[in-house]
C-alpha atoms as a PDB file:
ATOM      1  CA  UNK A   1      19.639 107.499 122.447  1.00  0.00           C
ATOM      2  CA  UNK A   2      16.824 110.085 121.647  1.00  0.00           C
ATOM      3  CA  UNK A   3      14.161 107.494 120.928  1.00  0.00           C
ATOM      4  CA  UNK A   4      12.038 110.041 120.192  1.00  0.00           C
ATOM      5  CA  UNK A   5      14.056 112.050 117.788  1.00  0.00           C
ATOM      6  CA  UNK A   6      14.273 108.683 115.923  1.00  0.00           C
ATOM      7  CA  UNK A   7      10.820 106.756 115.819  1.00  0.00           C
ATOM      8  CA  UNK A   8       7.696 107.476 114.325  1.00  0.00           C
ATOM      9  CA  UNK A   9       4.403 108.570 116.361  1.00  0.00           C
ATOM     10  CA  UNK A  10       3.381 104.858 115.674  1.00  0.00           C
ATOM     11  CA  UNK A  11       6.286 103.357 117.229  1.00  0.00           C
ATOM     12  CA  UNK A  12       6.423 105.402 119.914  1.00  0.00           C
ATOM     13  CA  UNK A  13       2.666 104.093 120.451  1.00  0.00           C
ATOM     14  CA  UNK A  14       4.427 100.492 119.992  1.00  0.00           C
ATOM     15  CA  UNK A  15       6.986 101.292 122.590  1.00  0.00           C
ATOM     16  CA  UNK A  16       4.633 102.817 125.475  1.00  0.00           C
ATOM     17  CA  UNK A  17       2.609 100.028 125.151  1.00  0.00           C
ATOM     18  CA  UNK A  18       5.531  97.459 125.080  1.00  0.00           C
ATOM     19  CA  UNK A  19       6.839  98.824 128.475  1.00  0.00           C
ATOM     20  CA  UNK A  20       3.781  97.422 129.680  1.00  0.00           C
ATOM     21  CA  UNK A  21       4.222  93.899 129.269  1.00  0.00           C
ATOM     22  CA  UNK A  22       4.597  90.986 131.985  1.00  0.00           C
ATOM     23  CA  UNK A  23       8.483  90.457 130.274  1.00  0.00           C
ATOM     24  CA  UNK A  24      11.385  93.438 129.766  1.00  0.00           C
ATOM     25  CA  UNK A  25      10.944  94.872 126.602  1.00  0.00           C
ATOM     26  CA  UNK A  26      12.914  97.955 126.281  1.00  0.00           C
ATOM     27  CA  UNK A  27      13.750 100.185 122.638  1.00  0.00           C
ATOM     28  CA  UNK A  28      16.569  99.698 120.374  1.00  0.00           C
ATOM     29  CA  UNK A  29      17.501 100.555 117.090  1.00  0.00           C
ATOM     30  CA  UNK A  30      20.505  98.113 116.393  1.00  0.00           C
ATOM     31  CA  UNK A  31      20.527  94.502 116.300  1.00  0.00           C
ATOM     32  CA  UNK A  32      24.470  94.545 117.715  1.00  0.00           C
ATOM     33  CA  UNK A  33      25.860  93.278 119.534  1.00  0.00           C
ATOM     34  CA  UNK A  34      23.187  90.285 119.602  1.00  0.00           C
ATOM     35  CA  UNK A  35      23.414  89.866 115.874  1.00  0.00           C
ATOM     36  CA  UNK A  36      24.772  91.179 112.516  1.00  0.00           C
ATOM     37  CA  UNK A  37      23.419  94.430 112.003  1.00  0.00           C
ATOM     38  CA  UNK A  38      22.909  94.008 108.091  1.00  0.00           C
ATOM     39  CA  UNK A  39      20.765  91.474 106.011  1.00  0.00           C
ATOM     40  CA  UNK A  40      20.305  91.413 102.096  1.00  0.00           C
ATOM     41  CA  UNK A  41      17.260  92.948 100.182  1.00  0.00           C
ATOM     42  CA  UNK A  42      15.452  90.583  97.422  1.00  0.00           C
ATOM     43  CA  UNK A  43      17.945  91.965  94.849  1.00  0.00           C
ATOM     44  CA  UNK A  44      20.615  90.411  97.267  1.00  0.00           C
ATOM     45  CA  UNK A  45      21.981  93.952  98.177  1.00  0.00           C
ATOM     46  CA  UNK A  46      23.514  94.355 101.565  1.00  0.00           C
ATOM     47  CA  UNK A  47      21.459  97.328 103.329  1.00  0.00           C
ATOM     48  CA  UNK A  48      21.495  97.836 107.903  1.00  0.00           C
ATOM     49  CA  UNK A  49      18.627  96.699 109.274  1.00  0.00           C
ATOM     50  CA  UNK A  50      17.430  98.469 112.537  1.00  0.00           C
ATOM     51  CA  UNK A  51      14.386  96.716 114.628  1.00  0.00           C
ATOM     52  CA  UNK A  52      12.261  98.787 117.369  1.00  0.00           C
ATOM     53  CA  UNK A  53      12.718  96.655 120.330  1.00  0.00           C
ATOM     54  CA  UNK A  54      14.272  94.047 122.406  1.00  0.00           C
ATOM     55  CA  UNK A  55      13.192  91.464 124.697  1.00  0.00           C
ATOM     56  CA  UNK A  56      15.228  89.753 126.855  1.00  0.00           C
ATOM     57  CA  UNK A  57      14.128  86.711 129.149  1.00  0.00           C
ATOM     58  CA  UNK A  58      15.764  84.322 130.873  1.00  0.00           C
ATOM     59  CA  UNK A  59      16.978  81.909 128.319  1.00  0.00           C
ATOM     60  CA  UNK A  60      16.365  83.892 124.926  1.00  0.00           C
ATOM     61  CA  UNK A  61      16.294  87.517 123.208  1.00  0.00           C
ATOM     62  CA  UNK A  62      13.897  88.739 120.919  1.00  0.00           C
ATOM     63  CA  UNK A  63      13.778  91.447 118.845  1.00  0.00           C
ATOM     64  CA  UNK A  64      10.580  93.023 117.721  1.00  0.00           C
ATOM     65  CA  UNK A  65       9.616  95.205 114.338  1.00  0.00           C
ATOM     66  CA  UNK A  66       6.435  96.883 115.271  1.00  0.00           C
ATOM     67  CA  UNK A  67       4.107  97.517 112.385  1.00  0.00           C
ATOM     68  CA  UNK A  68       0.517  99.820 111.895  1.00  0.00           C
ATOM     69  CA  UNK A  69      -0.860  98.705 109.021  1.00  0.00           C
ATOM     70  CA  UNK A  70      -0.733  96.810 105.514  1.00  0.00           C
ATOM     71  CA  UNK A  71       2.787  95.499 104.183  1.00  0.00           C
ATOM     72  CA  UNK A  72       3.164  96.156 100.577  1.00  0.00           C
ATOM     73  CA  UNK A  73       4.747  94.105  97.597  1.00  0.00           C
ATOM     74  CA  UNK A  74       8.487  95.632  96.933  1.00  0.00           C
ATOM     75  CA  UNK A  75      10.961  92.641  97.183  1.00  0.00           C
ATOM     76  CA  UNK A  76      14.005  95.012  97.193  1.00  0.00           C
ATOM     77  CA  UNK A  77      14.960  98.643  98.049  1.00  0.00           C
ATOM     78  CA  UNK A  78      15.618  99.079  94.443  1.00  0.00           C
ATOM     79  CA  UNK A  79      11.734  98.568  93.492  1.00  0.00           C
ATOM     80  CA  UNK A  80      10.984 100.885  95.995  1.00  0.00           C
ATOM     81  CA  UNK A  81      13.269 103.455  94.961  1.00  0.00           C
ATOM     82  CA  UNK A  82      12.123 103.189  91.832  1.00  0.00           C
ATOM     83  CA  UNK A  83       8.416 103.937  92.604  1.00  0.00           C
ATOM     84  CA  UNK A  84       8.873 106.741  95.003  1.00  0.00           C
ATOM     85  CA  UNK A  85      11.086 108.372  92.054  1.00  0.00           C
ATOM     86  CA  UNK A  86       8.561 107.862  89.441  1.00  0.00           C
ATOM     87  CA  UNK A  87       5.855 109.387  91.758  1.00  0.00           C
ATOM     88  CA  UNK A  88       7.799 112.556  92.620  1.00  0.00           C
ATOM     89  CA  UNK A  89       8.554 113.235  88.656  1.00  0.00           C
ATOM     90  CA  UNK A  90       5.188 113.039  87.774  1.00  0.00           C
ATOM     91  CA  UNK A  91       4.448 115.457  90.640  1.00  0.00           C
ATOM     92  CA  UNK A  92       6.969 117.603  90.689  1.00  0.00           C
ATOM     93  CA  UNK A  93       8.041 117.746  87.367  1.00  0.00           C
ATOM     94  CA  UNK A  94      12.182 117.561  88.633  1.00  0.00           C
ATOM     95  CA  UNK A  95      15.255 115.665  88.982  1.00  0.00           C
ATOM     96  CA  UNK A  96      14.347 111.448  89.955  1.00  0.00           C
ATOM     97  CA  UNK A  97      17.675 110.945  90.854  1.00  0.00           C
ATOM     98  CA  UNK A  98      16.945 112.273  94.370  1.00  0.00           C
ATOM     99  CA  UNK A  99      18.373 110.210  96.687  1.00  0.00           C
ATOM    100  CA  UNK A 100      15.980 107.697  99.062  1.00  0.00           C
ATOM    101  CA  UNK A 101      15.524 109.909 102.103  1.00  0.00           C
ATOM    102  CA  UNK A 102      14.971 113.032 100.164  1.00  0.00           C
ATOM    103  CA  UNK A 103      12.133 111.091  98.364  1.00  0.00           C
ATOM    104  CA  UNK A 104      10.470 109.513 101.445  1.00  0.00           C
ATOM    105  CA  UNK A 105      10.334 112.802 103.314  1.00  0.00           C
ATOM    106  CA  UNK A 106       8.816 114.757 100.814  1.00  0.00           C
ATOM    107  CA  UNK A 107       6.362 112.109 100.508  1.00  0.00           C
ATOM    108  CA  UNK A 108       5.634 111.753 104.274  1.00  0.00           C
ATOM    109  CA  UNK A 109       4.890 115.746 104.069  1.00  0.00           C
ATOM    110  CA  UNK A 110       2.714 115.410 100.762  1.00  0.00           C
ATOM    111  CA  UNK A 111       1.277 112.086 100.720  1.00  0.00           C
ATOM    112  CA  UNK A 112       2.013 109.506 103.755  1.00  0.00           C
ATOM    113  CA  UNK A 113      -0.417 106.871 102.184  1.00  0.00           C
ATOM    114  CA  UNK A 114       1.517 106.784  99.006  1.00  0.00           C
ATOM    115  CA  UNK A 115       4.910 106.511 100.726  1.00  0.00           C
ATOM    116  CA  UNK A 116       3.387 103.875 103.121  1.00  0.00           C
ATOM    117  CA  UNK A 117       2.266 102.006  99.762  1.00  0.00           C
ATOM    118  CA  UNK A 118       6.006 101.963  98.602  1.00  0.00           C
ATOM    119  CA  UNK A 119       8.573 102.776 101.604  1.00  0.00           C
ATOM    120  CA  UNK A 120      11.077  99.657 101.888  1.00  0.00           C
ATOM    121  CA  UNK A 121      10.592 100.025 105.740  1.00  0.00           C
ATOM    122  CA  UNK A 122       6.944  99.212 104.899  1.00  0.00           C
ATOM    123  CA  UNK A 123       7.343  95.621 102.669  1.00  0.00           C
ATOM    124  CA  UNK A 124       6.626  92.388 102.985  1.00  0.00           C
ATOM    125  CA  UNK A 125      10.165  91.393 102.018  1.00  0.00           C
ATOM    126  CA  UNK A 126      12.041  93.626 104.092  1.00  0.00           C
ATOM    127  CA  UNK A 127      10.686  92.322 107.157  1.00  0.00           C
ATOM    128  CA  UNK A 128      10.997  88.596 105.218  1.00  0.00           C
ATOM    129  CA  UNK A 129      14.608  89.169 104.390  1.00  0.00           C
ATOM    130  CA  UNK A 130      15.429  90.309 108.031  1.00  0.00           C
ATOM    131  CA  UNK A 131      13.489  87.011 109.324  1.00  0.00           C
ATOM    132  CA  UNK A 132      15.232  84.780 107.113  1.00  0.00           C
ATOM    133  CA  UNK A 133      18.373  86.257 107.935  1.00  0.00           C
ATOM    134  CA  UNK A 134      17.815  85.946 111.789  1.00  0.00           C
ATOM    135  CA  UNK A 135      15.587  83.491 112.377  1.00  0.00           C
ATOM    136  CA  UNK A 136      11.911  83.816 113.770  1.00  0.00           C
ATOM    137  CA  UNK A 137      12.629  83.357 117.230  1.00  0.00           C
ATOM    138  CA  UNK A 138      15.274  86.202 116.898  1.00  0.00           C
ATOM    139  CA  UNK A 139      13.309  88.638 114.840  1.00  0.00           C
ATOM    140  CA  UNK A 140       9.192  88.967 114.671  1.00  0.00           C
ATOM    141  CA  UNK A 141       6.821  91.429 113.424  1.00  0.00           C
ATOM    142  CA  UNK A 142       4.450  92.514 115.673  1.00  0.00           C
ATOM    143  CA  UNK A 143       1.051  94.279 113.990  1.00  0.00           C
ATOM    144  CA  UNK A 144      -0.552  97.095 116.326  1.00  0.00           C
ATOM    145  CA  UNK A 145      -4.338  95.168 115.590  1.00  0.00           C
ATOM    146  CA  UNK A 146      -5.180  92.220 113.558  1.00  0.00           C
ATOM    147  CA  UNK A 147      -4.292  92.041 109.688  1.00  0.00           C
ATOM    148  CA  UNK A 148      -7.260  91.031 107.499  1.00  0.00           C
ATOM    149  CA  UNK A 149      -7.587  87.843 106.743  1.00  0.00           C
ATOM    150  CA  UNK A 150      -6.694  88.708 102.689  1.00  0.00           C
ATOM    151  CA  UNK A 151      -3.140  90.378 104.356  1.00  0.00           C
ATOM    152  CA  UNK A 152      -2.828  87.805 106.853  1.00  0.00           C
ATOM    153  CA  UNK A 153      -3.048  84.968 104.418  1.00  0.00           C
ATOM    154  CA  UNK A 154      -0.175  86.657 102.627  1.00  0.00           C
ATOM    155  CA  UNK A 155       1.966  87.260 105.278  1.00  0.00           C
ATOM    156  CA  UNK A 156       1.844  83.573 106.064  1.00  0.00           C
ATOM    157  CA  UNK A 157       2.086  82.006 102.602  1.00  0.00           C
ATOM    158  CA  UNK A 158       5.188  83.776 102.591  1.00  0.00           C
ATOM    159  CA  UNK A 159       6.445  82.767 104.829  1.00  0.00           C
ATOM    160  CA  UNK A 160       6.712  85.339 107.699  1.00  0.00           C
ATOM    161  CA  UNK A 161       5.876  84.637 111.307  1.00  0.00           C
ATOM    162  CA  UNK A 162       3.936  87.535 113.006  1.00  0.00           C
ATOM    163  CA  UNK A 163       1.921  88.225 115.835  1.00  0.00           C
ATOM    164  CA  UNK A 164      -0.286  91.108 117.682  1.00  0.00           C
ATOM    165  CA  UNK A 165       0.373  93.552 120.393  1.00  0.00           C
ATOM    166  CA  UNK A 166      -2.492  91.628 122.184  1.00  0.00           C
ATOM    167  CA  UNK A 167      -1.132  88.379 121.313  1.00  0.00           C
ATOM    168  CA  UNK A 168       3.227  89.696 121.623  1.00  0.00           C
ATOM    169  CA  UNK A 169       3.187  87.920 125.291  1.00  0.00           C
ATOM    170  CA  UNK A 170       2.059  84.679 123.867  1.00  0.00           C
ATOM    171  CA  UNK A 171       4.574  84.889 120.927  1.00  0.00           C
ATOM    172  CA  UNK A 172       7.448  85.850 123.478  1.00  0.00           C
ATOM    173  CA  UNK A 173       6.270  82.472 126.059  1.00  0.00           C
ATOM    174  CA  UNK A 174       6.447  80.276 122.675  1.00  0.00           C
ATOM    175  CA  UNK A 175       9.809  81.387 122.152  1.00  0.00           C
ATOM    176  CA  UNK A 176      11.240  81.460 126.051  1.00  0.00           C
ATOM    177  CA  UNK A 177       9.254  77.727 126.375  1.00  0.00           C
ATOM    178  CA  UNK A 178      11.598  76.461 123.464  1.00  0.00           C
ATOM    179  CA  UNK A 179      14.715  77.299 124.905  1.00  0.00           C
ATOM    180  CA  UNK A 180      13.498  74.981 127.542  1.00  0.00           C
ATOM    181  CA  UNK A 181      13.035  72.311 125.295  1.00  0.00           C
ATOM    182  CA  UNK A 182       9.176  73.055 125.238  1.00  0.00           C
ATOM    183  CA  UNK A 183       7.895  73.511 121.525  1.00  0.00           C
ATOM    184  CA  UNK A 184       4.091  74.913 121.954  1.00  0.00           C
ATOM    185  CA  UNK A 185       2.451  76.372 119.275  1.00  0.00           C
ATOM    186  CA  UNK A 186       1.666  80.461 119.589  1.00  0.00           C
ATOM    187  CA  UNK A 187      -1.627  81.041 118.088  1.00  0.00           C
ATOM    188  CA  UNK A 188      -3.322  83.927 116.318  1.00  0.00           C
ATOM    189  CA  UNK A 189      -7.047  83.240 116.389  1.00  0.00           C
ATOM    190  CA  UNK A 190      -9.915  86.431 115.107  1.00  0.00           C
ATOM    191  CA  UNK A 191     -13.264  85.540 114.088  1.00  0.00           C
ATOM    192  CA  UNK A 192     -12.362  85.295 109.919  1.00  0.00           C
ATOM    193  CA  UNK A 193      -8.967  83.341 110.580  1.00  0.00           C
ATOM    194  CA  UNK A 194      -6.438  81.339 112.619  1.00  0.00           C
ATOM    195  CA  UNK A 195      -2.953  81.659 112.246  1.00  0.00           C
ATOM    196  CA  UNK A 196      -0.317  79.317 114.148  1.00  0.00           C
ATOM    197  CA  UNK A 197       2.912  78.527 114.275  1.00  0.00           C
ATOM    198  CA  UNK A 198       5.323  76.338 116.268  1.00  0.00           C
ATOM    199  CA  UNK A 199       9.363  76.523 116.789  1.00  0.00           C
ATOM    200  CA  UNK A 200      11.150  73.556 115.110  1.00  0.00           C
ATOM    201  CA  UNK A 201      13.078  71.395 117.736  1.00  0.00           C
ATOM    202  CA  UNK A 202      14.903  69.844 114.763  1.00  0.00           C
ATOM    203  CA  UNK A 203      16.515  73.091 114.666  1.00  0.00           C
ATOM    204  CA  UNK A 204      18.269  73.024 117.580  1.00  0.00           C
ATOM    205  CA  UNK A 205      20.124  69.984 116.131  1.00  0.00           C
ATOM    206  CA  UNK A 206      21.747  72.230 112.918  1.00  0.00           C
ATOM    207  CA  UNK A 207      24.140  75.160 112.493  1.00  0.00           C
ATOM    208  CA  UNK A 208      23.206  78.698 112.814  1.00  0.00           C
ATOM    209  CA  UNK A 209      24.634  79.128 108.571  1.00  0.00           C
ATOM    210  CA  UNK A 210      22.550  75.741 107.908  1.00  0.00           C
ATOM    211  CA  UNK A 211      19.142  77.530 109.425  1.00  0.00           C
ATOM    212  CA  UNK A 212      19.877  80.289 108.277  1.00  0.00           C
ATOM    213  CA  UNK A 213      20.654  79.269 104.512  1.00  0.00           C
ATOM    214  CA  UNK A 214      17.416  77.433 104.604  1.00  0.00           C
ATOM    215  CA  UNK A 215      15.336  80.387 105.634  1.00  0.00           C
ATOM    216  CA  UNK A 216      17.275  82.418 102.441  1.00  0.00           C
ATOM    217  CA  UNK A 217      16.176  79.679  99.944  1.00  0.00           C
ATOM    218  CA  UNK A 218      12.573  79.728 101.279  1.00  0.00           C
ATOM    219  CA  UNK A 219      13.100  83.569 101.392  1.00  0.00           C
ATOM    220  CA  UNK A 220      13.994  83.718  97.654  1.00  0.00           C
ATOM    221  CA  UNK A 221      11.210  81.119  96.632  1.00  0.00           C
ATOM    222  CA  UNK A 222       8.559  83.312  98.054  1.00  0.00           C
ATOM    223  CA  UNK A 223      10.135  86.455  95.641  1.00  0.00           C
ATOM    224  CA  UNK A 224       9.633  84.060  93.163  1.00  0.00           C
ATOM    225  CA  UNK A 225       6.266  83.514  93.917  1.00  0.00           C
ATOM    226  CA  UNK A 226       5.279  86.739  94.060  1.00  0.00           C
ATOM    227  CA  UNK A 227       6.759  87.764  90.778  1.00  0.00           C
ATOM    228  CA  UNK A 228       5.004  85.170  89.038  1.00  0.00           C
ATOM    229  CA  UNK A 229       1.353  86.353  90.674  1.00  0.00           C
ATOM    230  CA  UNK A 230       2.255  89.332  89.873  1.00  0.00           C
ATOM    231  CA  UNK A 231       2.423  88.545  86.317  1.00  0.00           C
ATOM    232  CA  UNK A 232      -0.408  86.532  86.299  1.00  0.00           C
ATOM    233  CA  UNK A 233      -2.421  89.050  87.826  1.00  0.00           C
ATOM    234  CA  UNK A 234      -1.471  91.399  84.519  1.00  0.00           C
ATOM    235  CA  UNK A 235      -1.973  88.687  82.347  1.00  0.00           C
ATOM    236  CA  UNK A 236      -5.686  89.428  82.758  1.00  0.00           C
END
């Protein structure tokens, strides 16, 4: 594979700086044949997910979504769609029924911020539905710097477990240690906020379609949540 006919400047960043670590972290673009390759938007529409990178240590694999910058609101592909169509009518003045990729490559010409604002590959709930579909420990979201403690909050009232690229060879220990049967907490500490989060040993005790229908209710919940802010946010 032509990683970098296929990857953004940012992940290629991601990537260099991955090859780095104490652990084997190598690029990827598939989640097979680990795991199921597709997951289910907010809308519950089946879409392929495809993560950056892969860790593999002795007892566990890991595979890691690297992010630069702020995750935004759309809780399916749909609602993304739907704003990146709007956006190029009102600026072009032509047909909205262009499909996805048409849309998101005009706007990475004409106006990156505005496509980062709205791409699905940027949300909150893509990377939530791909989490609750895998599991944390399977799937995490690794920020190039610290999120602000407004996005960070967010993130974690949500439900979604993240870390840093200075903080990715903590989060990978966490998750090796488990396998062992040792459940230490990883830890996300900046000067505004602390963030933590440990792996639940009553998991190993449950099914992989009990876990993972758990992290899908808690999933959906947190939609819900955010639908209802959202309105209450208009409301005023």
């Amino acid at each position: 594979m032509n990683i970098a006919s296929t990857t953004s400047a940012s992940e290629r960043t991601a990537l260099a700086f991955y090859a780095t670590l104490p652990v084997p972290v190598k690029p990827t673009q598939t989640f097979a044949p680990h795991l199921p390759i597709h997951y289910r938007d907010g809308a519950g529409v089946e879409l392929e997910g495809r993560p950056d990178a892969i860790c593999t240590q002795p007892m566990s694999y890991t595979f890691i979504e690297s992010k630069n910058g702020v995750l935004n609101h759309h809780s399916d592909k749909e609602s993304s769609y739907w704003a990146l169509q709007q956006e190029y009518a009102l600026r072009v003045r032509g047909r909205i029924d262009q499909p996805y990729n048409v849309l998101a490559s005009h706007f990475q010409r004409t106006n990156p911020v505005f496509l980062h604002d709205n791409a699905w590959n940027q949300s909150l709930y893509k990377v939530l539905a791909l989490q609750a579909e895998h599991g944390w420990q399977r799937y995490i979201v690794c920020f190039k710097r610290n999120p602000s403690k407004r996005d960070a909050m967010r993130y974690a009232d949500a439900g979604l477990v993240f870390c840093t690229e200075r903080t990715l060879a903590d989060m990978l220990q966490t998750i090796e240690l488990a396998q062992h049967g040792f459940f230490v907490p990883f830890v996300l500490k900046t000067r505004t906020y602390g963030y933590s989060v440990t792996p639940d040993h009553a998991d190993r005790g449950r099914s992989v379609d009990d876990v993972r229908a758990s992290d899908r209710a808690k999933f959906e919940n947190a939609i819900i949540t955010n639908m209802v802010d959202a309105a209450s946010s208009h409301a005023f």
